[in-house]
Protein backbone atom coordinates (compact mmCIF):
# COMPACT_ATOMS: atom_id res chain seq x y z
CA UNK A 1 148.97 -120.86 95.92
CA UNK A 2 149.14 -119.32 99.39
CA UNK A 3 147.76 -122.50 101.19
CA UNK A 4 151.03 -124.40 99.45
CA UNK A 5 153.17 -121.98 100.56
CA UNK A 6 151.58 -122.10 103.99
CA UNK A 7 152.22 -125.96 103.94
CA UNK A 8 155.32 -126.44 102.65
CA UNK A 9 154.31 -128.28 99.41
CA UNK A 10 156.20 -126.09 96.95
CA UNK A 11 158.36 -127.80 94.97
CA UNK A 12 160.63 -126.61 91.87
CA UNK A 13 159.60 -127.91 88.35
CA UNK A 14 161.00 -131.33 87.56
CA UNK A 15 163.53 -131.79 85.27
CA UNK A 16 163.89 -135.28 85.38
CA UNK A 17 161.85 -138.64 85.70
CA UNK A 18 163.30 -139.36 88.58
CA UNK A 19 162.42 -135.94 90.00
CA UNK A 20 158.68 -136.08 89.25
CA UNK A 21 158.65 -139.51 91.20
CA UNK A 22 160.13 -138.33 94.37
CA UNK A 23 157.46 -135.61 94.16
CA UNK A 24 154.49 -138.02 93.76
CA UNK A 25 156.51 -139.95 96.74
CA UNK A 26 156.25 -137.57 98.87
CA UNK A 27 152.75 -136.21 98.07
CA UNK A 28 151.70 -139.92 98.70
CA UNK A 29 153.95 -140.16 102.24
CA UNK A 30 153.03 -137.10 103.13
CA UNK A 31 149.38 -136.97 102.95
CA UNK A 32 149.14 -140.76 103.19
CA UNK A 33 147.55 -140.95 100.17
CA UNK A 34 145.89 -144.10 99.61
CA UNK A 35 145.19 -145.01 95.98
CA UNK A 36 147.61 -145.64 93.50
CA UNK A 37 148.79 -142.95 91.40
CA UNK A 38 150.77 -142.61 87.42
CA UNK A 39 153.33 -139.97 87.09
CA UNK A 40 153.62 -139.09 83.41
CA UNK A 41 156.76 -139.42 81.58
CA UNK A 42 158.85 -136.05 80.89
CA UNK A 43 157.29 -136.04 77.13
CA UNK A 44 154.20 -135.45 79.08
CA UNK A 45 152.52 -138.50 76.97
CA UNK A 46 149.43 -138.98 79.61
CA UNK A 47 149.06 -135.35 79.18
CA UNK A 48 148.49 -135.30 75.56
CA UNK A 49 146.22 -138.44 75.20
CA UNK A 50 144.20 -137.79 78.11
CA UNK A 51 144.57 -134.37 78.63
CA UNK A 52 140.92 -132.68 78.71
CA UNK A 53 140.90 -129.05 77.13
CA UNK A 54 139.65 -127.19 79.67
CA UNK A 55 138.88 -129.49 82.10
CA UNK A 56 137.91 -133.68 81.94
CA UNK A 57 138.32 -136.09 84.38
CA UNK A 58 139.37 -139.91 83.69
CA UNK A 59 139.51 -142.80 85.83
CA UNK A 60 141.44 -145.14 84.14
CA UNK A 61 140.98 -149.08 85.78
CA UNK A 62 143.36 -151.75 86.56
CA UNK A 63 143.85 -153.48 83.80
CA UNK A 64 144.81 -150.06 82.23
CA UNK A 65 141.28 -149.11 80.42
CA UNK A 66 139.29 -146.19 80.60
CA UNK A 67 136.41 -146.94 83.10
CA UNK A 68 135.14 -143.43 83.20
CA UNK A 69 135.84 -140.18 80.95
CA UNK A 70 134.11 -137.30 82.09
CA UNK A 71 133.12 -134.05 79.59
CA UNK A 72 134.30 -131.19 78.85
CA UNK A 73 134.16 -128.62 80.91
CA UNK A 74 132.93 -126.16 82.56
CA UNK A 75 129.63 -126.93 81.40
CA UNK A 76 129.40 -130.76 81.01
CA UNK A 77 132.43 -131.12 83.85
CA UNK A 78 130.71 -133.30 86.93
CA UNK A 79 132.84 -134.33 89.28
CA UNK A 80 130.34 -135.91 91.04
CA UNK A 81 129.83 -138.59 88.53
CA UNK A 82 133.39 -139.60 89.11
CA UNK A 83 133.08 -139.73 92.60
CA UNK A 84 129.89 -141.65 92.18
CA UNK A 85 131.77 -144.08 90.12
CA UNK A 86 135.04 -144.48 92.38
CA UNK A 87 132.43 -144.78 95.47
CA UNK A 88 130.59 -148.10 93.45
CA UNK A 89 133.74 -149.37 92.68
CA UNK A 90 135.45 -148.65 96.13
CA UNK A 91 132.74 -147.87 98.93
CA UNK A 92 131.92 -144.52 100.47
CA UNK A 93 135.47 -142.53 101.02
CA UNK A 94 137.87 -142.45 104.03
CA UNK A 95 138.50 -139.25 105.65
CA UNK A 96 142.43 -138.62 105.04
CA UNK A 97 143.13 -135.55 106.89
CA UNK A 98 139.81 -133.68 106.00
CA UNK A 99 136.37 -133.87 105.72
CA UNK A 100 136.02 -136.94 103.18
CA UNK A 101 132.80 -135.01 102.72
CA UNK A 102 133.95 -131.84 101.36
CA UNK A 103 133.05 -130.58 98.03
CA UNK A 104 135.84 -129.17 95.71
């Protein structure tokens, strides 16, 4: 994508572990990202279990359950129900270098 390009978020495709980590480090430093975050293992394991086909979002809670699995997309994909969810569970957003506000 152009605006990565323009920012300087590029990165070559992992090879190792260790590789995707320092990526999710830095993505996390970087844009002072501030809720924890999984990097999936190199057998892409998260991936397949959770992986939504063509779109899903999850929100998976601390004690490692699955607090919220959105549908399938596009047509039953709703974003705002996670949001929804993460703002009950969290309170209203914090703006991180944006407009907190802004819809994807």
């Amino acid at each position: 994508m152009k605006s990565n390009v323009d920012e300087s978020i590029c990165y070559p495709q992992p090879q190792t572990l260790a590789q995707r980590v320092a990526i999710a480090n830095d993505f996390i430093q970087r844009f002072h990202f501030p809720l924890p975050i999984s990097v999936d293992d190199m057998h892409e394991t998260a991936d397949l279990a959770y992986g939504g086909w063509p779109e899903r979002i999850y929100i998976i809670d601390e004690s490692g359950e699955i607090a919220y699995r959105g549908g399938l997309g596009p047509f039953n994909y709703h974003p705002e129900e996670a949001r929804a969810w993460l703002e009950r569970k969290f309170g209203p957003p914090h703006a991180v270098g944006g407009d907190a506000n802004a819809k994807n």
